[in-house]
N, C-alpha and C. Protein backbone atom coordinates (compact mmCIF):
# COMPACT_ATOMS: atom_id res chain seq x y z
N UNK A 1 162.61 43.04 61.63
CA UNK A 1 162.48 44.09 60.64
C UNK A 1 163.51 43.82 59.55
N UNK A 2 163.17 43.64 58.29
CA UNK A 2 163.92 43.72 57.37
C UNK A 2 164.36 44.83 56.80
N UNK A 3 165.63 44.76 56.04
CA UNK A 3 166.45 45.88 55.46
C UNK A 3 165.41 46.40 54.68
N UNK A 4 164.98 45.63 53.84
CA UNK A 4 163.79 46.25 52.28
C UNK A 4 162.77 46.81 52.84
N UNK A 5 162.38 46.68 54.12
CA UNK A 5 160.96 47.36 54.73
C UNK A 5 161.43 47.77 55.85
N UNK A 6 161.78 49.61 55.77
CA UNK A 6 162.20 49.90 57.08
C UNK A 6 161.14 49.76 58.34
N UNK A 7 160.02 50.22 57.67
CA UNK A 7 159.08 50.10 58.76
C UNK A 7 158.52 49.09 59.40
N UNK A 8 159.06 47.83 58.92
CA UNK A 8 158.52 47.02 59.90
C UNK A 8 156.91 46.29 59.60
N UNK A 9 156.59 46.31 58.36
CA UNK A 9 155.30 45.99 57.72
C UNK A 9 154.09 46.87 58.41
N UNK A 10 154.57 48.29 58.36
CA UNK A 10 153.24 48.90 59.20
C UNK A 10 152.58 48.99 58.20
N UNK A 11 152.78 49.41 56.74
CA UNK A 11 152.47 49.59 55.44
C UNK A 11 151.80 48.55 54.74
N UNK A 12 152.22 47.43 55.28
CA UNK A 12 151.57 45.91 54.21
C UNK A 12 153.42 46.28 53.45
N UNK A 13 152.60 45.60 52.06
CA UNK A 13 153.38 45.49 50.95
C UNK A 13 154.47 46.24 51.09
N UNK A 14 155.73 46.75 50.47
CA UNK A 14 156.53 48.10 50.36
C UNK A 14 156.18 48.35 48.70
N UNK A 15 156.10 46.98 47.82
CA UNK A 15 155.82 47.20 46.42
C UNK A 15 154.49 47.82 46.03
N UNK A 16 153.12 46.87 46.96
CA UNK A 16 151.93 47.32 46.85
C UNK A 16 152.00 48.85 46.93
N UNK A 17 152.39 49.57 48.30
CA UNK A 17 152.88 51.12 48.70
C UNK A 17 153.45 51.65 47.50
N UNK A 18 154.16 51.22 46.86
CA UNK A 18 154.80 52.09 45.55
C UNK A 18 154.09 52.01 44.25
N UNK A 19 153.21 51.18 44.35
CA UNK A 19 152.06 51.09 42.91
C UNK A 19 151.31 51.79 42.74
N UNK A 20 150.48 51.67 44.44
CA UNK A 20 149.60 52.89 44.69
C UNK A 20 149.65 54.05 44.97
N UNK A 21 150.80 54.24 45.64
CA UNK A 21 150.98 55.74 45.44
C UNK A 21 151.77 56.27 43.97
N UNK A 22 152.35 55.77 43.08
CA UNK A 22 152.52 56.16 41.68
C UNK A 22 150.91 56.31 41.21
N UNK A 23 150.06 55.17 41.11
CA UNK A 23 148.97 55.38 40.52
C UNK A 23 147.92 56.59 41.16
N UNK A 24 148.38 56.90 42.56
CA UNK A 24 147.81 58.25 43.38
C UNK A 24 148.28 59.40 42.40
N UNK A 25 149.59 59.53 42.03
CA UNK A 25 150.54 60.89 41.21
C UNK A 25 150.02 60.84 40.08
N UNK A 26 149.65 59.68 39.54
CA UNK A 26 149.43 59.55 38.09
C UNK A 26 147.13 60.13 37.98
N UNK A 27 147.02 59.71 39.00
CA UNK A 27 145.22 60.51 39.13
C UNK A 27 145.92 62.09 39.19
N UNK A 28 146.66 62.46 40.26
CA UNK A 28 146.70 63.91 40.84
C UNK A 28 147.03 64.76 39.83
N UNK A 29 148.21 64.29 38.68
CA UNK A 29 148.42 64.74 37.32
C UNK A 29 147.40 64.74 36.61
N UNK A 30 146.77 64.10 35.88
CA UNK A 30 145.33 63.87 35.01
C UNK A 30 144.52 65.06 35.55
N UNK A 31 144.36 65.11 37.07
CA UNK A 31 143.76 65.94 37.90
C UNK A 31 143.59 67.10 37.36
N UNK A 32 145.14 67.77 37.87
CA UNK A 32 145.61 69.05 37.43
C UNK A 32 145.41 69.28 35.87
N UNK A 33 145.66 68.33 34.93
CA UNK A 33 145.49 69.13 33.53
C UNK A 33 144.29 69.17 33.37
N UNK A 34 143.35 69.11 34.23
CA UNK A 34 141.78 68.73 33.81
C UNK A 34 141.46 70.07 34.15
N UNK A 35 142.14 70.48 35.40
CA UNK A 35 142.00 71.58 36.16
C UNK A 35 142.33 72.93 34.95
N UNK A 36 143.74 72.81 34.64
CA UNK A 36 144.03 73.58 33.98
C UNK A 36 143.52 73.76 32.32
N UNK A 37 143.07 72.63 31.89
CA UNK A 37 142.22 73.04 30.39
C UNK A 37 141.07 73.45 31.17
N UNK A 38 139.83 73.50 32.20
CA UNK A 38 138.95 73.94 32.05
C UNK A 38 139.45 75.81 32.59
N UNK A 39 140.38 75.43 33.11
CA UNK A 39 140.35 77.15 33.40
C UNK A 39 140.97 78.21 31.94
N UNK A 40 142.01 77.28 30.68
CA UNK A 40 142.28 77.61 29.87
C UNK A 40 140.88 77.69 29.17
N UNK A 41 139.73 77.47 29.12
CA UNK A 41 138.40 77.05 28.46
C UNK A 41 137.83 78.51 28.73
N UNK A 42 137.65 78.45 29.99
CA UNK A 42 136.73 79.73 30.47
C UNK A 42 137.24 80.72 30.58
N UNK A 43 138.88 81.06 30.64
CA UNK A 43 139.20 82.46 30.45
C UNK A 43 139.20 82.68 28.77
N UNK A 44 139.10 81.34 27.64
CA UNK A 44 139.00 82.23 26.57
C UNK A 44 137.10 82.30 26.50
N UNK A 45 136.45 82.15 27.01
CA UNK A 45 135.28 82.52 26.91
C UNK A 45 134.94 83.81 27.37
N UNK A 46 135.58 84.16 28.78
CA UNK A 46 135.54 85.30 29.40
C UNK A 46 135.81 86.65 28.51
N UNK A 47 137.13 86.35 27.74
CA UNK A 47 137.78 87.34 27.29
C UNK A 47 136.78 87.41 25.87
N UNK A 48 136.40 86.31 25.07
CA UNK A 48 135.53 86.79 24.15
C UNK A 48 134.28 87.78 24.36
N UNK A 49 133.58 86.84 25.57
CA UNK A 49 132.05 87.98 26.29
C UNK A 49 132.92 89.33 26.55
N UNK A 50 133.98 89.82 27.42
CA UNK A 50 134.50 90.86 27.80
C UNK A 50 134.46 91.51 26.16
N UNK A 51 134.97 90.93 25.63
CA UNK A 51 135.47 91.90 24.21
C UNK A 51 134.54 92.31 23.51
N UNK A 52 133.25 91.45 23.22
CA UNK A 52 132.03 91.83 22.84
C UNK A 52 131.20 92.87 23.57
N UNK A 53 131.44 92.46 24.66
CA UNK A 53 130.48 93.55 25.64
C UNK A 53 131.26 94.93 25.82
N UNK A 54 132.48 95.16 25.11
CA UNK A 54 132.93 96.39 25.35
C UNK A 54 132.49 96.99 23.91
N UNK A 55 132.44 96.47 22.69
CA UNK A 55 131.98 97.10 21.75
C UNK A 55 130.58 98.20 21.44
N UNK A 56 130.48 99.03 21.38
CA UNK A 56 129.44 100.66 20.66
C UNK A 56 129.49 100.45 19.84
N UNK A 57 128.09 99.32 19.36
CA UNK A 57 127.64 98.97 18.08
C UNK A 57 127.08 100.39 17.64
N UNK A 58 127.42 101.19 16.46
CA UNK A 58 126.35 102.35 15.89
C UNK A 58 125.89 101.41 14.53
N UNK A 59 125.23 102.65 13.86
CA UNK A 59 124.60 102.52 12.34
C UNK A 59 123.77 101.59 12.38
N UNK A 60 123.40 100.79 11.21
CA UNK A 60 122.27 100.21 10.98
C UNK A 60 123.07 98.68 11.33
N UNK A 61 121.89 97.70 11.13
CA UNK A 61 122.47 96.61 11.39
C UNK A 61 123.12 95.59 10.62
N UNK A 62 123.37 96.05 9.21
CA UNK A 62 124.86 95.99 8.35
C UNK A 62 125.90 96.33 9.19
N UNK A 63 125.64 97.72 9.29
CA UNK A 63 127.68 98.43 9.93
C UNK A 63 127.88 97.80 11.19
N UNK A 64 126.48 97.49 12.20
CA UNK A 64 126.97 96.53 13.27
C UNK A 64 127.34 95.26 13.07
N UNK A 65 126.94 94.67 12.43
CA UNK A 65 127.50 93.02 11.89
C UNK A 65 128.57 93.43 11.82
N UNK A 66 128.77 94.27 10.62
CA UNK A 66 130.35 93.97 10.03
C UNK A 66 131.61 94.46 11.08
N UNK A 67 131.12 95.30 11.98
CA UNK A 67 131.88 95.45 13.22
C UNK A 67 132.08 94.65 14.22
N UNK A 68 130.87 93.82 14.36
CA UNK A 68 131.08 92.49 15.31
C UNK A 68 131.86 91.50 14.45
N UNK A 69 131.83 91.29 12.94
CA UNK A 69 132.79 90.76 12.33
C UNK A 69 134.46 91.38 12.69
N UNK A 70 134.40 92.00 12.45
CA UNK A 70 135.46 92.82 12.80
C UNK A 70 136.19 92.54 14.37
N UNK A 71 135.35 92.99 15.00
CA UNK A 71 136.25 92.11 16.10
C UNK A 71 136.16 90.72 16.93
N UNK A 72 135.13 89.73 16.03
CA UNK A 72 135.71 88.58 16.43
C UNK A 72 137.02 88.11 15.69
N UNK A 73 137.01 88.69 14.32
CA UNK A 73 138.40 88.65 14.21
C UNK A 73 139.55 88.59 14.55
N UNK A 74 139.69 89.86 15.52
CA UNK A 74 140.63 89.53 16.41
C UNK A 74 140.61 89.40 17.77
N UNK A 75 139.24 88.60 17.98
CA UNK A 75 139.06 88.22 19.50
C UNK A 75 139.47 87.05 19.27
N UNK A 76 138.89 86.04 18.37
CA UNK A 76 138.42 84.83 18.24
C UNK A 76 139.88 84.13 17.86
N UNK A 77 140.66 84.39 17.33
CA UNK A 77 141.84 83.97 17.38
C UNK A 77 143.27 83.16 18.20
N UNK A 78 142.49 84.59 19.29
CA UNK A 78 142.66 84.11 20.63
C UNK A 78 142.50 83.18 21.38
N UNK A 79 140.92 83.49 21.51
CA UNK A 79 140.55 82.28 21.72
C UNK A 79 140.05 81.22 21.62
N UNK A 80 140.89 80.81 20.30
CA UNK A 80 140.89 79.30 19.93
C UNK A 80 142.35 79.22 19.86
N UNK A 81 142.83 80.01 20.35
CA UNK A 81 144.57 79.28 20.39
C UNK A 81 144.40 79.24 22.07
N UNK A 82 143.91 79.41 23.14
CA UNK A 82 143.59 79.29 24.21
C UNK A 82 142.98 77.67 24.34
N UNK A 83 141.94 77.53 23.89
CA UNK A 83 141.17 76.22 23.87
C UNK A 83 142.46 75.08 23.42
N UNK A 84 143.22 75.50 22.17
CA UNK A 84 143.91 74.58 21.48
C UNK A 84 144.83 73.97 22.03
N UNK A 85 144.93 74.88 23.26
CA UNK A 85 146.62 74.82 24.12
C UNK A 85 146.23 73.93 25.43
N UNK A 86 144.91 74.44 25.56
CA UNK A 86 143.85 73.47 26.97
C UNK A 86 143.94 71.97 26.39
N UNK A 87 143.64 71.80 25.12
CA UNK A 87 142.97 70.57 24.66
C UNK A 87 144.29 69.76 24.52
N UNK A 88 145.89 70.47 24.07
CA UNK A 88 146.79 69.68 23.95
C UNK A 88 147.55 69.51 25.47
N UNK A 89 147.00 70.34 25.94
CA UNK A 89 147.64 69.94 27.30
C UNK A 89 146.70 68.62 28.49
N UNK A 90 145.51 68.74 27.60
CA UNK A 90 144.28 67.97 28.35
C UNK A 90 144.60 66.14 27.83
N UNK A 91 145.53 65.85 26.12
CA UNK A 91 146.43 65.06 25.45
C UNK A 91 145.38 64.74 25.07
N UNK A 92 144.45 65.24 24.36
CA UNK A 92 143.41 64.91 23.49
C UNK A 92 143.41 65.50 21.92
């Protein structure tokens, strides 16, 4: 048994072992931000449908437009700073 390989070559390589498991951390990372922009994706979708579907469109369908204008305004803001934050965290 050598000093550099405690185990005794149960492993093979000790270098091969450290390539592949870096290149294992380096998938499991990629992984996770993939994970986390699609869930940054669909909660700003969620929260847009939620926000729309809470609106009591009245009047004719002028005053409803301009009310659904109205609050994608300040839905939509949201979420595209949601998406924006997925996509820079996704390093695209």
């Amino acid at each position: 048994m050598s000093s550099e390989d405690p185990f005794g070559g149960l492993f093979g390589d000790p270098d091969e072992l450290r390539r592949r498991m870096t290149e294992f951390a380096e998938q499991m990372q990629g992984a996770q931000k993939v994970a986390w922009a699609d869930n940054a994706i669909k909660l700003a979708v969620d929260m847009t449908v939620a926000g729309i579907n809470r609106l009591n469109l009245q009047g004719n369908a002028e005053q409803q437009a301009d009310e659904l204008r109205a609050a994608m305004g300040r839905i939509f803001p949201e979420a595209v700073t949601l998406v924006r934050e997925a996509r820079e965290g996704f390093g695209t």
